[in-house]
Protein backbone atom coordinates (compact mmCIF):
# COMPACT_ATOMS: atom_id res chain seq x y z
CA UNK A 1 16.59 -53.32 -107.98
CA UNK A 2 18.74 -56.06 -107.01
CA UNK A 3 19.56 -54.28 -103.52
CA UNK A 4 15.22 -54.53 -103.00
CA UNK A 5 15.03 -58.13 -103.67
CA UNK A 6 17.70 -59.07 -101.55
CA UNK A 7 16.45 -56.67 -98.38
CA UNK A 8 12.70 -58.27 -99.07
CA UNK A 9 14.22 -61.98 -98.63
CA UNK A 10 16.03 -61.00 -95.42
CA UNK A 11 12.25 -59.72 -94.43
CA UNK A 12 10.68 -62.74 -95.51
CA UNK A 13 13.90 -65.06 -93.92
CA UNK A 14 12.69 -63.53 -90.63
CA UNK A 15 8.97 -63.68 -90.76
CA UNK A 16 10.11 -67.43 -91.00
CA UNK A 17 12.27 -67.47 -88.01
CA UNK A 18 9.41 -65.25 -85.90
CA UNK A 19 6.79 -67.86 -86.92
CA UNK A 20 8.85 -70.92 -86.61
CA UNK A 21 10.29 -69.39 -83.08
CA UNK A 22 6.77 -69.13 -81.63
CA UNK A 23 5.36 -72.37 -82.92
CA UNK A 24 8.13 -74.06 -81.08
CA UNK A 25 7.59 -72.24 -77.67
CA UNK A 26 3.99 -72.43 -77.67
CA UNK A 27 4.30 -76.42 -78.38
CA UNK A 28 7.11 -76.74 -75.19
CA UNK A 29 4.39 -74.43 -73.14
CA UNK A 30 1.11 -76.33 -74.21
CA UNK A 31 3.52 -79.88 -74.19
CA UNK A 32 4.64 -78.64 -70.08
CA UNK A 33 0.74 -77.90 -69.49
CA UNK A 34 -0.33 -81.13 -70.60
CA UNK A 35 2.34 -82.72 -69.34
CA UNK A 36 1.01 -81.37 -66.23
CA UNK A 37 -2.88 -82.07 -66.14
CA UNK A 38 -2.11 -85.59 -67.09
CA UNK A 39 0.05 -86.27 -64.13
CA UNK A 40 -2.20 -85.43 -62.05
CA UNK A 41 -5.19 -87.44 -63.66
CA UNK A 42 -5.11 -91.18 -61.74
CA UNK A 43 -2.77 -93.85 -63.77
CA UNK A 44 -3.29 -93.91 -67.25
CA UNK A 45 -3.74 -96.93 -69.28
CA UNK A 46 -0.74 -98.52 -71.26
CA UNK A 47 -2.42 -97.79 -74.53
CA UNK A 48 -2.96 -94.41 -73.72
CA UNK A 49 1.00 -93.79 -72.55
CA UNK A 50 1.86 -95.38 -75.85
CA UNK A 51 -0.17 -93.07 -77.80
CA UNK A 52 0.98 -90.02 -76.26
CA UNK A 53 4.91 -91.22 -76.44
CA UNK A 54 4.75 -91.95 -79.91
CA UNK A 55 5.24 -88.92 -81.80
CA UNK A 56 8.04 -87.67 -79.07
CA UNK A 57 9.44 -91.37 -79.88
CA UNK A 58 9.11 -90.86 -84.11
CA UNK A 59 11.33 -87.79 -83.14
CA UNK A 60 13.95 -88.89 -81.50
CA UNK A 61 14.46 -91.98 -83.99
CA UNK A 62 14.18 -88.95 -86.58
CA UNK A 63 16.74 -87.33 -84.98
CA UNK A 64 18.97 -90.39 -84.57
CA UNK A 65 18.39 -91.06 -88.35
CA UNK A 66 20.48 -87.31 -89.14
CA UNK A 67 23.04 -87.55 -86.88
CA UNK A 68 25.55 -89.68 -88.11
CA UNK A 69 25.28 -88.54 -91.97
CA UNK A 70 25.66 -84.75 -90.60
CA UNK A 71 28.61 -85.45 -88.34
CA UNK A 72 30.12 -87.28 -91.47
CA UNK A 73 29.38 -84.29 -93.77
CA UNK A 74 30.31 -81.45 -91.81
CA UNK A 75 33.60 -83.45 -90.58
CA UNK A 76 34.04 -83.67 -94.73
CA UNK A 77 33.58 -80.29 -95.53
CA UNK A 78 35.96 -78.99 -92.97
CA UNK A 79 38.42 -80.72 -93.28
CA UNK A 80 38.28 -80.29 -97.11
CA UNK A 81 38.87 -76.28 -96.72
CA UNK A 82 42.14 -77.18 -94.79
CA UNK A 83 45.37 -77.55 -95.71
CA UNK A 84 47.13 -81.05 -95.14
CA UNK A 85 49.13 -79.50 -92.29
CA UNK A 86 46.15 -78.37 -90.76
CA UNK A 87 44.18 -80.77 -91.31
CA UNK A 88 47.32 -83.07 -89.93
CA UNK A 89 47.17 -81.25 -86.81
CA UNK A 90 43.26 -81.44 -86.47
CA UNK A 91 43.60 -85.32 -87.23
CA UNK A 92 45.70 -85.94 -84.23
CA UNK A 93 43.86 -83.75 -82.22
CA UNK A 94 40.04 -85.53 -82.83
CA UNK A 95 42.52 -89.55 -82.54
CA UNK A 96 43.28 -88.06 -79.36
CA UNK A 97 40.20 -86.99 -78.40
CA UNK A 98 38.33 -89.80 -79.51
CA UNK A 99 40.91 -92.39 -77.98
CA UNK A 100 40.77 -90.22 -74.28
CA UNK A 101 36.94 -90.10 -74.35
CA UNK A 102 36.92 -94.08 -75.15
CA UNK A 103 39.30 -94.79 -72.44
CA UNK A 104 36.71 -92.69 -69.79
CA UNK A 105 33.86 -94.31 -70.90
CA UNK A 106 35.43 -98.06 -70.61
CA UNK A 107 36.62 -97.18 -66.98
CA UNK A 108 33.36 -95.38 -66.44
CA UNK A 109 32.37 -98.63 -67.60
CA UNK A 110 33.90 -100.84 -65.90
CA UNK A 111 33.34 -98.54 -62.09
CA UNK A 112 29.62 -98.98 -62.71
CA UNK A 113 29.48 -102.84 -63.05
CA UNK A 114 31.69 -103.30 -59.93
CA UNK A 115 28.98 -100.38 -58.39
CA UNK A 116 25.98 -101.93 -59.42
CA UNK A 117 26.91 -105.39 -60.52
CA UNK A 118 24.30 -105.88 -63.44
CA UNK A 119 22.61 -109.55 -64.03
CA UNK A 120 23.42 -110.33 -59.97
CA UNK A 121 20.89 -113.13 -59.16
CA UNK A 122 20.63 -112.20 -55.71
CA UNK A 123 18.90 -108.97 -56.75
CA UNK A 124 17.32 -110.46 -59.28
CA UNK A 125 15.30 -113.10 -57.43
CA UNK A 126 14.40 -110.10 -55.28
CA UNK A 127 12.55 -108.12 -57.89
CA UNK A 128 10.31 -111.46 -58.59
CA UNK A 129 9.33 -112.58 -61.74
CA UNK A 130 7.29 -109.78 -63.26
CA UNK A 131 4.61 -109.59 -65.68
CA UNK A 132 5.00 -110.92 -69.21
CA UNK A 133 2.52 -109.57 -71.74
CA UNK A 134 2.64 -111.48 -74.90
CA UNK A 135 -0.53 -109.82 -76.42
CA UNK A 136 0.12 -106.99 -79.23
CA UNK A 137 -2.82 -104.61 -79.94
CA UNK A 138 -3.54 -103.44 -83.53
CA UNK A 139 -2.58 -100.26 -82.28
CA UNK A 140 0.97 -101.42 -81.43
CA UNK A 141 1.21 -103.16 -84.57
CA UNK A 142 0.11 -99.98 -86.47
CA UNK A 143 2.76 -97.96 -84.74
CA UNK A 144 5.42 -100.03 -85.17
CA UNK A 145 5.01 -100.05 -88.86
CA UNK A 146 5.40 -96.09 -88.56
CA UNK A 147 8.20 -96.58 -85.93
CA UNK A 148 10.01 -98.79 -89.39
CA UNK A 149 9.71 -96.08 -91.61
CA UNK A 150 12.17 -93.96 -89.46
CA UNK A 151 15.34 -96.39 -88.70
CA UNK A 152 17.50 -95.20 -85.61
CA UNK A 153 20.51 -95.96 -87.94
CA UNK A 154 20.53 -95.12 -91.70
CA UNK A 155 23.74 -97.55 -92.32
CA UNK A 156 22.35 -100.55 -90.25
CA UNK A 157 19.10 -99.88 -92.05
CA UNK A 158 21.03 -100.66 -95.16
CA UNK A 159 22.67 -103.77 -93.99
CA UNK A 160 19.91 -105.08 -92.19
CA UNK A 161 18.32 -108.36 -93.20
CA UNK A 162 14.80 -109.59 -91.42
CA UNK A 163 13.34 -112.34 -91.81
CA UNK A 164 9.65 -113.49 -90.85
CA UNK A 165 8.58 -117.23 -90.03
């Protein structure tokens, strides 16, 4: 009897995937085909771009909300199954990994400002001086109350004070 239940969960475990498999690639096909129709549809309005990009921008700050308490965890429970020469080795390994990548990035870094040369008032006074829209619509203001519930960053969410004049 016990043999049944467990061979009817592994039925039921992939009914789920099958279901949660097609959902996904039908919303990347019918997202691609509607991505498609409205390019070719003349330029939309900014309220309408906003309204479309919102729940693709809810996800991401979603997904930016798990990633640092999942890297912690999992970085946790791995090292917790090693031993403490093991996990001695894997130390230095991910201090010198972490110190190589930083060094690449602050070279990268520093390659692309002598490139680009960011904040140059030459360039700047070339681009003009743009439009400023000061006016928020309710919709904006509706979405950005949503857009609070879901904090990019769970610990600066914490330690976050704002204050309103």
């Amino acid at each position: 009897e016990v043999n049944h239940v467990i061979i009817n969960l592994g039925v039921a475990s992939r009914a789920v995937v099958v279901k949660t498999s097609f959902l996904c690639l039908t919303g990347v096909f019918l997202g691609s085909i509607a991505g498609m129709l409205l390019r070719h549809i003349s330029p939309l309005p900014p309220d309408v771009i906003m309204i479309i990009a919102f729940p693709g921008e809810i996800l991401m700050r979603m997904l930016k909300m798990l990633i640092l308490p999942l890297v912690v965890s999992s970085l946790v429970t791995g090292l917790a199954g090693l031993d403490a020469k093991s996990s001695g080795r894997l130390g230095t390994r991910a201090m010198v990994y972490y110190m190589s990548t930083t060094v690449i990035a602050a070279v990268l870094g520093v390659i692309l400002v002598l490139l680009i040369h960011p904040g140059n008032p030459k360039l700047r006074a070339n681009l003009g001086l743009g439009k400023k829209n000061d006016e928020v619509s309710s919709v904006d203001a509706f979405f950005d109350l949503i857009r609070n519930l879901f904090p990019e960053n769970l610990v600066q969410a914490c330690f976050q004070q704002v204050r309103y004049s």
